[in-house]
N, C-alpha and C. Protein backbone atom coordinates (compact mmCIF):
# COMPACT_ATOMS: atom_id res chain seq x y z
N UNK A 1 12.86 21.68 7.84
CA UNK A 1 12.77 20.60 6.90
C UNK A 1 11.39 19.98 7.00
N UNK A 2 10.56 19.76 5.90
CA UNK A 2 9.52 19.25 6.17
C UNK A 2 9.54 17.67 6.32
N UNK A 3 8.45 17.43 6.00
CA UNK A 3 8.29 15.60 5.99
C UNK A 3 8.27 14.98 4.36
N UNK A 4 9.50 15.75 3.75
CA UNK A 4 8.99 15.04 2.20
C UNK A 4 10.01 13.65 1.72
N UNK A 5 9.65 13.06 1.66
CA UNK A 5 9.96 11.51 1.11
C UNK A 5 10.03 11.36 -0.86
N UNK A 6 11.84 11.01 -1.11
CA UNK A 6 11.11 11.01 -2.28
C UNK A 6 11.27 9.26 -2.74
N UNK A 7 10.45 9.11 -4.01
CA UNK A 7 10.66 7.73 -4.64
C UNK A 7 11.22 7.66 -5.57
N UNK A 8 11.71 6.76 -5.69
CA UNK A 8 12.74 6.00 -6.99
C UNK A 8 11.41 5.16 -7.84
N UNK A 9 10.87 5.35 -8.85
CA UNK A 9 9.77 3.95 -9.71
C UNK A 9 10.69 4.01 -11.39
N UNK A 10 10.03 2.99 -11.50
CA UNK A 10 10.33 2.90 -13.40
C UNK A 10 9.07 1.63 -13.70
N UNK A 11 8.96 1.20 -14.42
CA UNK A 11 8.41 0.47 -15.58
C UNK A 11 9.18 -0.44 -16.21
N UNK A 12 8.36 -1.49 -16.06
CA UNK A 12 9.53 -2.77 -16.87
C UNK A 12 8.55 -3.14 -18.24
N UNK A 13 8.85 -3.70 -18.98
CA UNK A 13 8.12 -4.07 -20.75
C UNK A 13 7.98 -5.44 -20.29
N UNK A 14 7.24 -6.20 -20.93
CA UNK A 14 6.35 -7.77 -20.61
C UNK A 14 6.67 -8.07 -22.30
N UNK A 15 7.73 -7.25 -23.18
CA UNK A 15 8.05 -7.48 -24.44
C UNK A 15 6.48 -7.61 -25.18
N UNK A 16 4.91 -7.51 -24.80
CA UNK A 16 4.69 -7.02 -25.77
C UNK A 16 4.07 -5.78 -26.24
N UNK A 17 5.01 -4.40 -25.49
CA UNK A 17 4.50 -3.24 -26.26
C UNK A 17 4.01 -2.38 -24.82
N UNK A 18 3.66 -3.59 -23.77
CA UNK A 18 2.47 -2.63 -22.43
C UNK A 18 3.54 -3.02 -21.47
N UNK A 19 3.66 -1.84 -20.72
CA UNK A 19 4.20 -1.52 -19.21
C UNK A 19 3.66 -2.18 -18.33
N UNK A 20 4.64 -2.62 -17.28
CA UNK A 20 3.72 -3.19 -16.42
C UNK A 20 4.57 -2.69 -15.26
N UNK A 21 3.72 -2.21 -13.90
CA UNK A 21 4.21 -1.01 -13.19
C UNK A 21 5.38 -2.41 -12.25
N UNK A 22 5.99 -1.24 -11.67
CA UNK A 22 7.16 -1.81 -10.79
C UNK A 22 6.62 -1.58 -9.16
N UNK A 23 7.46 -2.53 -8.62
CA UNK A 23 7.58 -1.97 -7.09
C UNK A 23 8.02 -0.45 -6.94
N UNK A 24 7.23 0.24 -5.92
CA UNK A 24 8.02 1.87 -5.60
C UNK A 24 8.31 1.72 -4.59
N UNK A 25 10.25 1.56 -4.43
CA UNK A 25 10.91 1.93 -2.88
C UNK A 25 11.24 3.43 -2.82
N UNK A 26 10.77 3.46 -1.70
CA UNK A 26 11.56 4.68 -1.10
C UNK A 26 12.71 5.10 -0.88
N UNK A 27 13.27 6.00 -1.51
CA UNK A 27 14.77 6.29 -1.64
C UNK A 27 15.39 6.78 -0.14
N UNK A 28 16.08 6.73 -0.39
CA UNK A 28 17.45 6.84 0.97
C UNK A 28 17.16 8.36 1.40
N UNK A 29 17.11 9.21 2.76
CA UNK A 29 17.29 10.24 2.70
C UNK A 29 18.64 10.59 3.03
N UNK A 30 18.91 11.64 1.57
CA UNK A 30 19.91 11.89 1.80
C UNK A 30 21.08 12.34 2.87
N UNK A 31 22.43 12.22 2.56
CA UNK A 31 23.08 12.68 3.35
C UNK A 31 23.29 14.54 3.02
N UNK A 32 23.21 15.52 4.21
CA UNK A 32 23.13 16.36 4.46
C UNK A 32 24.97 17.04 4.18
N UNK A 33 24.93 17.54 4.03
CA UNK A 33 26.47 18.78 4.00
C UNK A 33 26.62 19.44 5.16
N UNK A 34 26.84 19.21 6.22
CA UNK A 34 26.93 20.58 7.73
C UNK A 34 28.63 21.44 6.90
N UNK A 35 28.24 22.65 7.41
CA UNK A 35 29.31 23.91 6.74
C UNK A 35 29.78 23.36 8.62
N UNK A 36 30.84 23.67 8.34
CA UNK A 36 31.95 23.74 9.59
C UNK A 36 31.45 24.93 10.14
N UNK A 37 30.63 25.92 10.18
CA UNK A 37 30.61 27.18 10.93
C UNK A 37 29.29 26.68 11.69
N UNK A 38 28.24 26.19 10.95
CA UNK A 38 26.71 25.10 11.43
C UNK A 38 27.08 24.14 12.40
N UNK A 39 28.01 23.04 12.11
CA UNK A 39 28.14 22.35 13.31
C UNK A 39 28.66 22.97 14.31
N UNK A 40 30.25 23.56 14.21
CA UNK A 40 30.44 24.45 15.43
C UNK A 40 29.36 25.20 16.30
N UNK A 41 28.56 25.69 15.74
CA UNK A 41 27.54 26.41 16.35
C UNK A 41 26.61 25.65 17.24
N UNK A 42 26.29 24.40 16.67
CA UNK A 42 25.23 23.28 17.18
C UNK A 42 26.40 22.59 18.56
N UNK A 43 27.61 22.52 18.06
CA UNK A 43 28.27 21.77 19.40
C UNK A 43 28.08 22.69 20.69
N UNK A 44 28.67 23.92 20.05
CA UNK A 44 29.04 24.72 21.24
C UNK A 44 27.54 24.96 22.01
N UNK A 45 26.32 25.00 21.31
CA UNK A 45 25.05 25.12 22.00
C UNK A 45 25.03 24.01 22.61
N UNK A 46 25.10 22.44 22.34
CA UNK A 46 25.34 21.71 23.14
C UNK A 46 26.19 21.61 24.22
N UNK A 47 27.34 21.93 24.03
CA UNK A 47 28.42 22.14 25.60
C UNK A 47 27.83 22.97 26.66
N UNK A 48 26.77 24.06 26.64
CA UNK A 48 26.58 25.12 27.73
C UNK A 48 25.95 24.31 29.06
N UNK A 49 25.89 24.89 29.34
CA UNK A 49 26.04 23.96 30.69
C UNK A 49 24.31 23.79 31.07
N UNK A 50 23.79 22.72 31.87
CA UNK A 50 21.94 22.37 31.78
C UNK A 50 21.79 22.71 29.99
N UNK A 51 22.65 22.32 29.10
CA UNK A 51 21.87 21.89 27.63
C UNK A 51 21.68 20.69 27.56
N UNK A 52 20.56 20.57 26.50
CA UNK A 52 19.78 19.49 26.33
C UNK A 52 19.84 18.32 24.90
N UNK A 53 20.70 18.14 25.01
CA UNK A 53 21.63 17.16 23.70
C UNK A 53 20.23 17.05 22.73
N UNK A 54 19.13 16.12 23.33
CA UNK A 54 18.40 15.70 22.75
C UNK A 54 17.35 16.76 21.94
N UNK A 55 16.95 17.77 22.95
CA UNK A 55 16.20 19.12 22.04
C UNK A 55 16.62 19.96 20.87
N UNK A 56 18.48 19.69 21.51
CA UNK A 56 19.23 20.77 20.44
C UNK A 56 18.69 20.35 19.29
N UNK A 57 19.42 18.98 19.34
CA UNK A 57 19.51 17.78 18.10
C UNK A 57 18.11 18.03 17.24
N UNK A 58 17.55 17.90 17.98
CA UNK A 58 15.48 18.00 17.20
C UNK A 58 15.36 19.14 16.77
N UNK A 59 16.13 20.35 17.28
CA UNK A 59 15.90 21.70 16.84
C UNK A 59 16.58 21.61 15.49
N UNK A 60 17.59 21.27 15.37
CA UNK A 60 18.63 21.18 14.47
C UNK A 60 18.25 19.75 13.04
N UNK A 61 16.81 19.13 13.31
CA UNK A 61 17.07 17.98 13.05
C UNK A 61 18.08 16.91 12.54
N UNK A 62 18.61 16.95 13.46
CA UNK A 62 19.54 15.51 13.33
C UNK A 62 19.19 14.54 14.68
N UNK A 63 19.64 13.56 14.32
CA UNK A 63 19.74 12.52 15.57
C UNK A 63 20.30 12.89 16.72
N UNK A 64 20.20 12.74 17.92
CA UNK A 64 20.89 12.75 19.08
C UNK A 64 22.59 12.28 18.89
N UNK A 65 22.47 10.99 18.49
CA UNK A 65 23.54 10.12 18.34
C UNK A 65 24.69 11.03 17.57
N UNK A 66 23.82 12.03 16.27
CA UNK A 66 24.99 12.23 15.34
C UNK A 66 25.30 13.01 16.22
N UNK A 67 24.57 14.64 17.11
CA UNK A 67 25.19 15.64 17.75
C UNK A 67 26.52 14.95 18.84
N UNK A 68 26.15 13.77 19.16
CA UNK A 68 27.09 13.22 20.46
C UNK A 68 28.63 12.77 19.38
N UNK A 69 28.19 12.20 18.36
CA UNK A 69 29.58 11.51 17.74
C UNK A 69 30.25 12.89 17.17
N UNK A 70 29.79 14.30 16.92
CA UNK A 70 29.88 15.51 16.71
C UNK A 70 30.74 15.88 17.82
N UNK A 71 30.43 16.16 18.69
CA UNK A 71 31.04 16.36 20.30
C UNK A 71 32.19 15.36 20.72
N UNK A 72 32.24 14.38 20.52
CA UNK A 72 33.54 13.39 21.18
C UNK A 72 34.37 13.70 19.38
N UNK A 73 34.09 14.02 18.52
CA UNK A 73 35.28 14.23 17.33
C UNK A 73 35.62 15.71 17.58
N UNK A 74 35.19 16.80 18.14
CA UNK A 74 35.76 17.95 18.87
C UNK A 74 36.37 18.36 19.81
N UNK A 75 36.39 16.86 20.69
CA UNK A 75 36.80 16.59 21.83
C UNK A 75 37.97 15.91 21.41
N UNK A 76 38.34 15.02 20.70
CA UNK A 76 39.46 14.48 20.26
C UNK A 76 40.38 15.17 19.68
N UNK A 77 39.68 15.98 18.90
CA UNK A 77 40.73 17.18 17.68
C UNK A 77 40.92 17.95 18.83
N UNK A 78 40.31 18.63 19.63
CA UNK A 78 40.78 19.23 21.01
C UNK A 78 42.24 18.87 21.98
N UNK A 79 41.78 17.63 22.23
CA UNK A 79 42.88 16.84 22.61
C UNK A 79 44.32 16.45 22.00
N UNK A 80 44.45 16.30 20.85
CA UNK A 80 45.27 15.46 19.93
C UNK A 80 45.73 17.21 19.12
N UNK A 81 45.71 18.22 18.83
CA UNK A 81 46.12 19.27 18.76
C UNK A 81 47.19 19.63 19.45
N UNK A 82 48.91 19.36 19.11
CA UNK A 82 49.70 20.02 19.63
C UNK A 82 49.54 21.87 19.86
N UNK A 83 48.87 22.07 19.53
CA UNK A 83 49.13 23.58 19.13
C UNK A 83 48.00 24.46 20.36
N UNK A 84 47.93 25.47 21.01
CA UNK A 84 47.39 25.77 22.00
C UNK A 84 46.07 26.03 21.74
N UNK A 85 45.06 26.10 22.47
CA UNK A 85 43.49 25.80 22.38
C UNK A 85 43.23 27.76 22.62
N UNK A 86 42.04 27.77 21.81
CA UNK A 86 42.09 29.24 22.16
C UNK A 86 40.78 29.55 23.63
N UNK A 87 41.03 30.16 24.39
CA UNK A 87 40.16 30.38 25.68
C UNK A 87 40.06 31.64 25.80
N UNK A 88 39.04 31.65 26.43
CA UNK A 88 38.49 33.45 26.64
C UNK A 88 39.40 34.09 27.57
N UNK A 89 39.25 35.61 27.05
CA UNK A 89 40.53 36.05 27.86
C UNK A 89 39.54 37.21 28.50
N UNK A 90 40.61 36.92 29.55
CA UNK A 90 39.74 38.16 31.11
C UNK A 90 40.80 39.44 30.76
N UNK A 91 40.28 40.59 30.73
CA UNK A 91 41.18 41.74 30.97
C UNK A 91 40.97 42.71 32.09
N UNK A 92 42.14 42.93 32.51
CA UNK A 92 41.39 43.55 33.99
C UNK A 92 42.12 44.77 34.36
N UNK A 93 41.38 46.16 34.89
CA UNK A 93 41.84 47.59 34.89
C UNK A 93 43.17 47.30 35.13
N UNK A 94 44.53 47.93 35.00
CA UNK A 94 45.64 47.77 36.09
C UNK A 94 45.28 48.45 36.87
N UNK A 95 46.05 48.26 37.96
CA UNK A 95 46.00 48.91 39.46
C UNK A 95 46.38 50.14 39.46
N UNK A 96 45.50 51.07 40.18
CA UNK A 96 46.51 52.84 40.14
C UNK A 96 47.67 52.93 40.77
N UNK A 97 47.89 52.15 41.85
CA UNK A 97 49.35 52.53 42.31
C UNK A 97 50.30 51.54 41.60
N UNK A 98 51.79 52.01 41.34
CA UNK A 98 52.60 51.77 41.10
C UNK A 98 52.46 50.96 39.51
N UNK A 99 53.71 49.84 38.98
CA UNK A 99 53.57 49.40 38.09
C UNK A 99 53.10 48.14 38.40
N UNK A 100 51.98 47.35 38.89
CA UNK A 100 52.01 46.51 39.59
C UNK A 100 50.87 45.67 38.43
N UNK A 101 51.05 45.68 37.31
CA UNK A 101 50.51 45.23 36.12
C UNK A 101 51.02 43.97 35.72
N UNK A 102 50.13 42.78 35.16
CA UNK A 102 50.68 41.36 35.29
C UNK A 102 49.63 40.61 34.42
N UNK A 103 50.04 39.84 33.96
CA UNK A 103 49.40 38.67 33.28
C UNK A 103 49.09 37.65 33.96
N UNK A 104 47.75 36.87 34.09
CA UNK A 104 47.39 36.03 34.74
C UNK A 104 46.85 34.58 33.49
N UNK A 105 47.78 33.52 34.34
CA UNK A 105 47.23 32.55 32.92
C UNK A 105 46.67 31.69 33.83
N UNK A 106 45.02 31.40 33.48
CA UNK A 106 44.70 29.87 34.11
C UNK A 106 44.78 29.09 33.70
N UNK A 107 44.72 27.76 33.94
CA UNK A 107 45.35 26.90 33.04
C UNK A 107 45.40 25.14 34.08
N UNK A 108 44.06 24.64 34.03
CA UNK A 108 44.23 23.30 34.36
C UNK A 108 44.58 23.50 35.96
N UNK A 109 43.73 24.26 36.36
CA UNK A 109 43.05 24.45 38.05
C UNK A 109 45.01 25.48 38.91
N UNK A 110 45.40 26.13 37.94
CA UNK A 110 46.93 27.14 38.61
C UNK A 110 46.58 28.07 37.94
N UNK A 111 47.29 29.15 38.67
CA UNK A 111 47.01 30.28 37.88
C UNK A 111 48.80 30.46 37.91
N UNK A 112 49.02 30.83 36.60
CA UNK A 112 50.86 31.45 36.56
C UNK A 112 50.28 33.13 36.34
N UNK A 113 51.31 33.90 37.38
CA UNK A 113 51.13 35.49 37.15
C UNK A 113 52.68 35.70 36.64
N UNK A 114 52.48 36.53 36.07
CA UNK A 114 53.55 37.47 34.68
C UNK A 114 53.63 38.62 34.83
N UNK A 115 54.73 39.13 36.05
CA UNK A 115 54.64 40.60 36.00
C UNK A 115 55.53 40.76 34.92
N UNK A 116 54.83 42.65 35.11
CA UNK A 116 55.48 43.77 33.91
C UNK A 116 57.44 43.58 34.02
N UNK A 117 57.37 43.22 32.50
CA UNK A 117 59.06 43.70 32.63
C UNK A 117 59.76 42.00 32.67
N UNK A 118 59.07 40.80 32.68
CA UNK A 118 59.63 39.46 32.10
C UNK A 118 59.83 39.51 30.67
N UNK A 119 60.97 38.85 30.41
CA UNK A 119 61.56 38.95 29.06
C UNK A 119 60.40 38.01 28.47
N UNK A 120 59.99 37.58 27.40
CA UNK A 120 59.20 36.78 26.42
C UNK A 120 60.28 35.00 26.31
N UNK A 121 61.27 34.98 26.67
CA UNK A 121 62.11 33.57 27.02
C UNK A 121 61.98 33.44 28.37
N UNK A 122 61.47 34.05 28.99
CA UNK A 122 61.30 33.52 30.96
C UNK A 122 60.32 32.68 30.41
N UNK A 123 58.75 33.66 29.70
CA UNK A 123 57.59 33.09 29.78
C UNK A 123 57.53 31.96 29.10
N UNK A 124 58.42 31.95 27.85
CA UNK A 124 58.61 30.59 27.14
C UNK A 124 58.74 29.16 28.21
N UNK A 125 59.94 29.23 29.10
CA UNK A 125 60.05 28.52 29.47
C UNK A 125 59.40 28.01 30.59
N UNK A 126 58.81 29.06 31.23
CA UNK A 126 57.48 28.80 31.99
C UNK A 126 56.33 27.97 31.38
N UNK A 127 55.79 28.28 30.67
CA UNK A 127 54.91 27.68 30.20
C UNK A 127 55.26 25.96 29.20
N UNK A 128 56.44 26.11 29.04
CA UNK A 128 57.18 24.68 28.70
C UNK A 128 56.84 23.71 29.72
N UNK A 129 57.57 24.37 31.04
CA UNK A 129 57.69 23.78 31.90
C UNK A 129 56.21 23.32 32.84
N UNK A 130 55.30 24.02 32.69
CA UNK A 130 53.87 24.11 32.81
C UNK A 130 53.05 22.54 32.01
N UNK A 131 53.24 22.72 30.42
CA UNK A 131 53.32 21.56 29.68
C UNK A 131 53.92 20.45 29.58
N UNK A 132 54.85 20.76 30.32
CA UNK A 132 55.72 18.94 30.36
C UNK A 132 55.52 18.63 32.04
N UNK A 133 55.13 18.98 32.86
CA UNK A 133 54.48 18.78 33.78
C UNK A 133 53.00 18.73 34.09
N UNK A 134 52.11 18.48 33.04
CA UNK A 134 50.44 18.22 33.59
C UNK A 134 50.30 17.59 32.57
């Protein structure tokens, strides 16, 4: 974005016939449109860990302030979301001996393991019980 400024002028009539110039204010700069895929992108560069709120922000030009009020409204919709958060998932060789294959969920400093062969209503209620306890 460069440095361009625009103005609002007009001309008022003195009724007889001649213009006589006006004050020129400087118009408002506008408000911007962020696409939901742009900010996501700018938060999540902000969350990495030693990032720099203030450089992002300048890279991105916006204010510091807006990237931060950006971040605590992702943090809230985060929070306030009944519905499960999506997290990166680890996949890992199974083991060569035996069937000794299992699901590992972390989850708020526990890990729950899921061996092969639990019905899909154990895990339900595991993980209920996981949620109404933390």
């Amino acid at each position: 974005m460069g440095d361009v400024t625009t103005f609002e002028s007009s001309f008022e009539s003195n009724g007889n016939g001649r213009a006589r110039p006006m004050e020129v204010i400087p118009a408002g700069r506008e408000r911007r449109q962020w696409t939901p895929e742009a900010k996501a992108r700018i938060i999540a560069e902000s969350m990495a860990p030693r990032a720099n709120v203030a450089d992002i922000a300048r890279r991105n030009d916006i204010l510091p302030q807006q990237l931060y009020a950006w971040r605590r409204e992702a943090r809230e919709r985060m929070e306030s979301d009944d519905a499960p958060a999506f997290v990166p998932a680890m996949v890992e060789e199974p083991k060569a001996q035996g069937s000794g294959a299992e699901i590992r969920i972390n989850i708020k400093g526990m890990t729950i393991r899921i061996p092969d062969g639990v019905t899909t209503d154990h895990i339900e209620r595991v993980l209920l019980a996981v949620q109404v306890s933390t």
